[in-house]
C-alpha atoms as a PDB file:
ATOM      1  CA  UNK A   1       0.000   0.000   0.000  1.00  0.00           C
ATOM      2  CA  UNK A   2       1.277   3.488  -0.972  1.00  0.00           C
ATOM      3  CA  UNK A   3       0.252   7.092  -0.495  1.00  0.00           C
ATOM      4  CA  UNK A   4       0.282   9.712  -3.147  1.00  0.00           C
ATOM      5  CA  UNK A   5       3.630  10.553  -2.820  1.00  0.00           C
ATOM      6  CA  UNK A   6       4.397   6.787  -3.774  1.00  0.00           C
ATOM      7  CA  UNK A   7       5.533   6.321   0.009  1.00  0.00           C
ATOM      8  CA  UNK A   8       5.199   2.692   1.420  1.00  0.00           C
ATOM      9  CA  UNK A   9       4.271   2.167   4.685  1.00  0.00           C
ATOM     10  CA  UNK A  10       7.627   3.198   6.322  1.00  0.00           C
ATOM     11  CA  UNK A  11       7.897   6.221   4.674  1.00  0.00           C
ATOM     12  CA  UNK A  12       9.793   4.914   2.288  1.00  0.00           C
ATOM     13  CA  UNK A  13       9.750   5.533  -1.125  1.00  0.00           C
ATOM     14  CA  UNK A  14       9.358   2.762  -3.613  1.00  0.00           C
ATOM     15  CA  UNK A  15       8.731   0.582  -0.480  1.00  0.00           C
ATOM     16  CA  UNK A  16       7.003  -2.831  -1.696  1.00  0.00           C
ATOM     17  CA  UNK A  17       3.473  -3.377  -0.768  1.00  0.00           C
ATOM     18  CA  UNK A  18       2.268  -5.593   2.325  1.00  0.00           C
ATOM     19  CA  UNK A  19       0.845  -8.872   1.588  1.00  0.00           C
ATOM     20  CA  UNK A  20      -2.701  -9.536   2.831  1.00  0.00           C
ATOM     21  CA  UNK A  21      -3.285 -11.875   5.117  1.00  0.00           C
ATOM     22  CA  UNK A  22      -2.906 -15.537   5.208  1.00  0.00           C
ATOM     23  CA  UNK A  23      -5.638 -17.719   5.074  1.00  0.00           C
ATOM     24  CA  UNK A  24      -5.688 -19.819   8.497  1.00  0.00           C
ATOM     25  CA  UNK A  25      -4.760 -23.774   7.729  1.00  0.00           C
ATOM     26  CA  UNK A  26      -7.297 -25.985   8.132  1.00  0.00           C
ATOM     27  CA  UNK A  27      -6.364 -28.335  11.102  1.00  0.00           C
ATOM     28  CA  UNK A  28      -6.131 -32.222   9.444  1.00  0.00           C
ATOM     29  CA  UNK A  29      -6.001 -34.875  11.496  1.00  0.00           C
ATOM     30  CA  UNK A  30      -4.025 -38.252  11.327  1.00  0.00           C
ATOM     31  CA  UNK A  31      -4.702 -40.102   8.269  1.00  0.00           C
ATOM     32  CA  UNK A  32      -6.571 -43.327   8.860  1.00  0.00           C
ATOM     33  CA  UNK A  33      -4.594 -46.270   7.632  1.00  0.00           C
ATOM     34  CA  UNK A  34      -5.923 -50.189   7.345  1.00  0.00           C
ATOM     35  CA  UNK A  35      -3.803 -50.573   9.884  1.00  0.00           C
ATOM     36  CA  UNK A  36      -5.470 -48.189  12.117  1.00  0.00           C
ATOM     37  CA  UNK A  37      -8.898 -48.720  11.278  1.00  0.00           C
ATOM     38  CA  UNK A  38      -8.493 -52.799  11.847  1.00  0.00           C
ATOM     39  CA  UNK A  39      -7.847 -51.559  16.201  1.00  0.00           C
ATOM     40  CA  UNK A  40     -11.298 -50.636  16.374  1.00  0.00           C
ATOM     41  CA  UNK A  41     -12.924 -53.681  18.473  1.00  0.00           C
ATOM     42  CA  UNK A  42      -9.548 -55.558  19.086  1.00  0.00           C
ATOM     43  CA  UNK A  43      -8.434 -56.678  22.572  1.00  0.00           C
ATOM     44  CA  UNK A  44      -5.789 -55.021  24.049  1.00  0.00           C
ATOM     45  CA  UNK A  45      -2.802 -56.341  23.780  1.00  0.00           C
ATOM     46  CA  UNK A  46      -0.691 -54.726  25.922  1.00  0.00           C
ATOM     47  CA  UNK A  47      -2.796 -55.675  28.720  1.00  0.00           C
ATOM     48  CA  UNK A  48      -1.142 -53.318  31.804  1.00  0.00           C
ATOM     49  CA  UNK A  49      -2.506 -54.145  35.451  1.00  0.00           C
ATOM     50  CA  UNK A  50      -4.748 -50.950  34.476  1.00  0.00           C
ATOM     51  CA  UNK A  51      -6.543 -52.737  31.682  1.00  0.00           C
ATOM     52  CA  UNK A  52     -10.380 -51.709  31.147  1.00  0.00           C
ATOM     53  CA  UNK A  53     -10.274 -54.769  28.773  1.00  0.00           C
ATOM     54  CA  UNK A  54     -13.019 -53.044  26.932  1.00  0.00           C
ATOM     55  CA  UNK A  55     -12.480 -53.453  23.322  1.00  0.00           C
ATOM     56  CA  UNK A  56     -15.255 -50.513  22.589  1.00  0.00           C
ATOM     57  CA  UNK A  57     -11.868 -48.699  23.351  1.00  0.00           C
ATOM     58  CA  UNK A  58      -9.156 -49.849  21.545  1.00  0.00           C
ATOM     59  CA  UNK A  59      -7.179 -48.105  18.946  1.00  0.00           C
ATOM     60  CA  UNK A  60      -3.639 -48.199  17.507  1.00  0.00           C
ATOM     61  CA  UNK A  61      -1.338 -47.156  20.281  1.00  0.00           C
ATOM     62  CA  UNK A  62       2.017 -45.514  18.814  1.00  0.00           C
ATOM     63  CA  UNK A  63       5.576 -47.022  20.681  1.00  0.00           C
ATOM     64  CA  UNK A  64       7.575 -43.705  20.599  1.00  0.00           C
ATOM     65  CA  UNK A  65      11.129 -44.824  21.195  1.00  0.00           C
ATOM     66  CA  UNK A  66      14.681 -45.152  20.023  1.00  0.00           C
ATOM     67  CA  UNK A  67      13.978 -42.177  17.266  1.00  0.00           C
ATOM     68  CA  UNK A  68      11.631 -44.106  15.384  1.00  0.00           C
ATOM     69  CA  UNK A  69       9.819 -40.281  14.717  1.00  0.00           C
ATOM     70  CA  UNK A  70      10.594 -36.881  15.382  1.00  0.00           C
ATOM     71  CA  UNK A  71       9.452 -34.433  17.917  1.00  0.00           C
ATOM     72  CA  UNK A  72       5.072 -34.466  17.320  1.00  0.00           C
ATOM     73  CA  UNK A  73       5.336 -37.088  14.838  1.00  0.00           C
ATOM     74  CA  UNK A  74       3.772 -40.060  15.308  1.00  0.00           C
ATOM     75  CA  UNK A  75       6.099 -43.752  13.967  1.00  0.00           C
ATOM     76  CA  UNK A  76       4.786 -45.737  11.084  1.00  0.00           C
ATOM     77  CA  UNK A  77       1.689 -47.410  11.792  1.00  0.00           C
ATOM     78  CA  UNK A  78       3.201 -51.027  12.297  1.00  0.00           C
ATOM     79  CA  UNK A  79       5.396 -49.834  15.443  1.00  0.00           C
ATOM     80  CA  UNK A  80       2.038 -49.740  17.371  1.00  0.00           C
ATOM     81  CA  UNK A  81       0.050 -51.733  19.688  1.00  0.00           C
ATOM     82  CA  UNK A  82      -4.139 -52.023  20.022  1.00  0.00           C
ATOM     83  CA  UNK A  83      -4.379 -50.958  23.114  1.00  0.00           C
ATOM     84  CA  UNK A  84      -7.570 -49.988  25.710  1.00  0.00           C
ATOM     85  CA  UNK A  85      -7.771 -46.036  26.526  1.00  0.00           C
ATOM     86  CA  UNK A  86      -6.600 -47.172  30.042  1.00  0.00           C
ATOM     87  CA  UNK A  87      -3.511 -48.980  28.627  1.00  0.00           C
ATOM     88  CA  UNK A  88      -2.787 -46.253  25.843  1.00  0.00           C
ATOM     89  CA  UNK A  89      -2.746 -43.162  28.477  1.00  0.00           C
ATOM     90  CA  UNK A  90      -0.192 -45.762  30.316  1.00  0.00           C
ATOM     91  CA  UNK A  91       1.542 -45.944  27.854  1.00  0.00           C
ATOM     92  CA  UNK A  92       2.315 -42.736  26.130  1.00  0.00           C
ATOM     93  CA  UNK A  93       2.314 -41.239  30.266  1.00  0.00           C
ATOM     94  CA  UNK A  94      -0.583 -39.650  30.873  1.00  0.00           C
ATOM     95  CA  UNK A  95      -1.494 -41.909  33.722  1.00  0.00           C
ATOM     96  CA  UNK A  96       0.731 -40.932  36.594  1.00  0.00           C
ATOM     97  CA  UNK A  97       2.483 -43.973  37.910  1.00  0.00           C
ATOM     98  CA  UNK A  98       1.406 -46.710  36.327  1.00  0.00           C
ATOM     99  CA  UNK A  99       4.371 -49.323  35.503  1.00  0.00           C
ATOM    100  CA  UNK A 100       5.319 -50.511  32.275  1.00  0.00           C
ATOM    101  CA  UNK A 101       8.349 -52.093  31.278  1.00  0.00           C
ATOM    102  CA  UNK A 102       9.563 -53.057  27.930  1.00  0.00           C
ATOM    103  CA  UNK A 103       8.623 -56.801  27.949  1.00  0.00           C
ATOM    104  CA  UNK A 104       4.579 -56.016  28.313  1.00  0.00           C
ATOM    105  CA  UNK A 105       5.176 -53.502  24.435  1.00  0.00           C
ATOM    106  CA  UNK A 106       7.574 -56.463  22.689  1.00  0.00           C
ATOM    107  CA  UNK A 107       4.955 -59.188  23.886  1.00  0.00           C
ATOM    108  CA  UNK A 108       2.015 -56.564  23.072  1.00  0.00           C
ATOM    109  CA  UNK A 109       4.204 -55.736  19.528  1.00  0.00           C
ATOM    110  CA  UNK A 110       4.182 -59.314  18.517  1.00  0.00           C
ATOM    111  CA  UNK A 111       0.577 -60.016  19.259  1.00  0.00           C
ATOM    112  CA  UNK A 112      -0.439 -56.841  17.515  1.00  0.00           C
ATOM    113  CA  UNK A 113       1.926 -57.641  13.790  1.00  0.00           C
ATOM    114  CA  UNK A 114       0.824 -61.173  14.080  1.00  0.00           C
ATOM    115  CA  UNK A 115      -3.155 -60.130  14.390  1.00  0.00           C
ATOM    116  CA  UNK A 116      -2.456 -57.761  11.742  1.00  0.00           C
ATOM    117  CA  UNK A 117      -0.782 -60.209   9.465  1.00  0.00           C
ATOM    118  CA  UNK A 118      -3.794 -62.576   9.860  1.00  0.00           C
ATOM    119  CA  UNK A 119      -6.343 -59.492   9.284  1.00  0.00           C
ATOM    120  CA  UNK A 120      -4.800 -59.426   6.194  1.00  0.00           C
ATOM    121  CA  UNK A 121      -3.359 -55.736   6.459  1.00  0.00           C
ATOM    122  CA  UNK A 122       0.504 -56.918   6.858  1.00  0.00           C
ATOM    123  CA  UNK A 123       2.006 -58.479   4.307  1.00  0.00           C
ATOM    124  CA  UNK A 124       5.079 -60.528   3.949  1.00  0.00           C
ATOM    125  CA  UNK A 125       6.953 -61.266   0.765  1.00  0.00           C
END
């Protein structure tokens, strides 16, 4: 925007014009894979002494560890667990004290790739 004088909004002259505004994003959220989808109705697998074992409940639990995603990202689909809403707040640590140890995600790991496999969504050649 310029004045008569061909000014820009410093004062300058032969300033270049201000942009207009940006459109605000639309907020997306997480894509839903097969592998996502297939949690709903599942039985926990991790199975942590908080368990609701309510399967009404379960969806795809993401393991964040050893750098397998960056800071807010989630990891690939099949580095997840199905796991209860009791289980998953365990597990990503929004459930103050509750003990987990690494054992409970390999066994819960396995049991999730092999139901997977068997579901049809994991194939391998």
């Amino acid at each position: 925007m310029t004045d008569l004088m061909g000014r820009g909004p410093l004062g300058l002259k032969g300033a270049k014009p201000s942009k207009p505004p940006r459109k605000p994003m639309k907020a997306t959220g997480p894509k839903m894979t097969k592998l996502r989808t297939a949690a709903k109705g599942q039985t926990c697998t991790l199975r942590l002494s908080c368990c609701n074992h309510n399967a009404e409940t379960t969806s795809l639990c993401h393991i964040r560890a050893f750098g397998w995603a960056g800071t807010a990202e989630k990891p690939m689909d099949f580095l997840a667990v199905f796991a209860c809403s009791d289980c998953h707040d365990a597990l990503d640590r929004r459930r103050n004290g509750e003990l987990w140890g690494w054992d409970d995600v390999t066994r819960a790991l396995g049991e999730t790739l092999i139901a997977q496999h068997r579901m049809g969504n994991l194939i391998v050649a």
